[in-house]
C-alpha atoms as a PDB file:
ATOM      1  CA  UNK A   1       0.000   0.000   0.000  1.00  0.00           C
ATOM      2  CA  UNK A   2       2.830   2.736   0.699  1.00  0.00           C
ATOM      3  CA  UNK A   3       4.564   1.950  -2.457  1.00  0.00           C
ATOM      4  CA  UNK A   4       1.444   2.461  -4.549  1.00  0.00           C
ATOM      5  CA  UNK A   5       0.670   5.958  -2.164  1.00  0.00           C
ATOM      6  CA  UNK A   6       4.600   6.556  -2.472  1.00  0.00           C
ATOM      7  CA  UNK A   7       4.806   6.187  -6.960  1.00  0.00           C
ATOM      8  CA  UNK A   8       1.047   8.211  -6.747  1.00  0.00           C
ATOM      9  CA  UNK A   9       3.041  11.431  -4.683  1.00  0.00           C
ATOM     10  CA  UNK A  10       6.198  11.143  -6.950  1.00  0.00           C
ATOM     11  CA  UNK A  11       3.742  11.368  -9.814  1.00  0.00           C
ATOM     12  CA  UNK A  12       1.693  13.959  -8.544  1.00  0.00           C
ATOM     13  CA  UNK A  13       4.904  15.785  -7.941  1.00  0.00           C
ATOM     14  CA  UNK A  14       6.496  14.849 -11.452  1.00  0.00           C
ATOM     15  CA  UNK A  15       2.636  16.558 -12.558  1.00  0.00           C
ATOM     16  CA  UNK A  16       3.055  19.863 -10.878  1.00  0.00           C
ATOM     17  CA  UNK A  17       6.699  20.065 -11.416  1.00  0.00           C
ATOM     18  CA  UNK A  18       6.664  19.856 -15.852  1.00  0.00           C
ATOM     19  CA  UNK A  19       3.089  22.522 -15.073  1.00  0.00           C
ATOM     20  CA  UNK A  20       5.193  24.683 -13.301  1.00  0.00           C
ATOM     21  CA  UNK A  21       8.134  24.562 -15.848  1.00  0.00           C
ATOM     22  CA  UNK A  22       5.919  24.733 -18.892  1.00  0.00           C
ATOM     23  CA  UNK A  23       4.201  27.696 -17.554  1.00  0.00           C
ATOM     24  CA  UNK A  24       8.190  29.338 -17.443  1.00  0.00           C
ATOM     25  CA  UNK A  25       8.390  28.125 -20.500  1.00  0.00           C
ATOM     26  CA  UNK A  26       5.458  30.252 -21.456  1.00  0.00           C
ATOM     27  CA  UNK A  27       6.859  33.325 -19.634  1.00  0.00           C
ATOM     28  CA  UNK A  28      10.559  33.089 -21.713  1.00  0.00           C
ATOM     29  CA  UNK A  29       8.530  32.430 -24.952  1.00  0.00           C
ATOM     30  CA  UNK A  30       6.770  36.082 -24.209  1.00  0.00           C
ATOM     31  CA  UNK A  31      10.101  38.108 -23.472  1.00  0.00           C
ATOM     32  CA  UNK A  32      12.026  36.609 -26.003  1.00  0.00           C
ATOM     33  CA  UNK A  33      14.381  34.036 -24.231  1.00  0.00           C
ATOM     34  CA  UNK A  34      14.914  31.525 -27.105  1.00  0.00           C
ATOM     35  CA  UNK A  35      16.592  29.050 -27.176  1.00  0.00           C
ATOM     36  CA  UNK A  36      15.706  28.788 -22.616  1.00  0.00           C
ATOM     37  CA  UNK A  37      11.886  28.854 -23.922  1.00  0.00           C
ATOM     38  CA  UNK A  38      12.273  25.881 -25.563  1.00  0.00           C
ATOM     39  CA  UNK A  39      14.666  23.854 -23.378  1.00  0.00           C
ATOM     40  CA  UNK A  40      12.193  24.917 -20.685  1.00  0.00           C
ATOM     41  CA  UNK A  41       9.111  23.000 -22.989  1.00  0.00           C
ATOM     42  CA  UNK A  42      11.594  19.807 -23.224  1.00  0.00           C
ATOM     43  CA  UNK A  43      12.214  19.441 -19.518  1.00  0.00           C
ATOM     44  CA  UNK A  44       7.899  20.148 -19.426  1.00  0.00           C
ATOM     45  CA  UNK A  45       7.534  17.747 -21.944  1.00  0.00           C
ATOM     46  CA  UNK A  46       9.617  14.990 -20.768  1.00  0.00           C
ATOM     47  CA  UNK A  47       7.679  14.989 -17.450  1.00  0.00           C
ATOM     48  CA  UNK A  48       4.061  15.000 -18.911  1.00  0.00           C
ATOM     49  CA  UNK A  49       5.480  11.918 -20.881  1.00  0.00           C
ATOM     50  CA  UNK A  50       6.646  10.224 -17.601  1.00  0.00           C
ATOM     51  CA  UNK A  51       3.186  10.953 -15.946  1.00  0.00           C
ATOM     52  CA  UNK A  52       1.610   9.785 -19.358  1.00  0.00           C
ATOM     53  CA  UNK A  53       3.358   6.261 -18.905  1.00  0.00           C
ATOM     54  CA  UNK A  54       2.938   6.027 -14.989  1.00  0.00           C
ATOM     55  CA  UNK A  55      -0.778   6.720 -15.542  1.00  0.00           C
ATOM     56  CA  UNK A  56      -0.850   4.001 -18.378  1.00  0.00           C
ATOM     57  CA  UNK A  57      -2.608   6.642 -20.245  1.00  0.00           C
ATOM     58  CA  UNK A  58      -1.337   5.972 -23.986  1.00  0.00           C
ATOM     59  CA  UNK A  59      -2.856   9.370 -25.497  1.00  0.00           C
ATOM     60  CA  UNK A  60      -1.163  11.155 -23.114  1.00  0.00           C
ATOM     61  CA  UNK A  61       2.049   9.180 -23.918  1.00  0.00           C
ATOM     62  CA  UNK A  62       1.521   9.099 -27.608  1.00  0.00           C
ATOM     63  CA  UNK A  63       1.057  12.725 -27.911  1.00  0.00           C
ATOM     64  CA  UNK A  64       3.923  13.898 -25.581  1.00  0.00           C
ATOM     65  CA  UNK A  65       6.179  10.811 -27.111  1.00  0.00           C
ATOM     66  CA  UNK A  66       5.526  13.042 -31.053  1.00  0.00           C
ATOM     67  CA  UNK A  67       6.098  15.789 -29.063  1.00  0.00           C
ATOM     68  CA  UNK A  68       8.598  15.259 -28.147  1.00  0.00           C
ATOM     69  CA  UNK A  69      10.145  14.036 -31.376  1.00  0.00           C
ATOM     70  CA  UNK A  70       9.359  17.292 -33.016  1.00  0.00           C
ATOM     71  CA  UNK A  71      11.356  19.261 -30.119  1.00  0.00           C
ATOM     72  CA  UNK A  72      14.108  17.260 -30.248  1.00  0.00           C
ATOM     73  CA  UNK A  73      14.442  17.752 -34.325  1.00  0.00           C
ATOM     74  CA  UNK A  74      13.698  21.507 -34.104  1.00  0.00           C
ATOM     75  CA  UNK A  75      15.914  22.079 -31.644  1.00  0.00           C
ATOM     76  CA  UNK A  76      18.733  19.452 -33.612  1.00  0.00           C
ATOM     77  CA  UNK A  77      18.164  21.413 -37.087  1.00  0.00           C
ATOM     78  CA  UNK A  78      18.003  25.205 -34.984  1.00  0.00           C
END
């Protein structure tokens, strides 16, 4: 029972944690701060994918998984 209340905190944390850094994200996209706007999305993105795959939720995973994909290219080709 604690490691299933345990993994549902971490997520929960993981959660509120890629929010939090996607709203910054947000914030350096509206004054300008490329490239940190967009490393800021990654580390965002990355964590909605973990919560995606703890929550066995595969449109959440599928969607941050091509997501993801297309940040990683951008960012490659930028």
């Amino acid at each position: 029972m604690n490691a299933i209340v345990k993994r549902s905190t971490d997520t929960s944390t993981i959660k509120w944690g890629a929010s939090v850094i996607q709203i910054f994200g947000y914030g350096a996209t509206a004054f300008g701060l490329a490239p940190l706007n967009m490393y800021l999305f990654l580390i965002g993105l990355i964590g909605w994918l973990i919560v995606g795959w703890r929550w066995n939720d595969m449109a959440m995973t599928i969607i941050h998984l091509v997501a993801l994909a297309a940040m990683v290219i951008g960012l490659a080709l930028a």
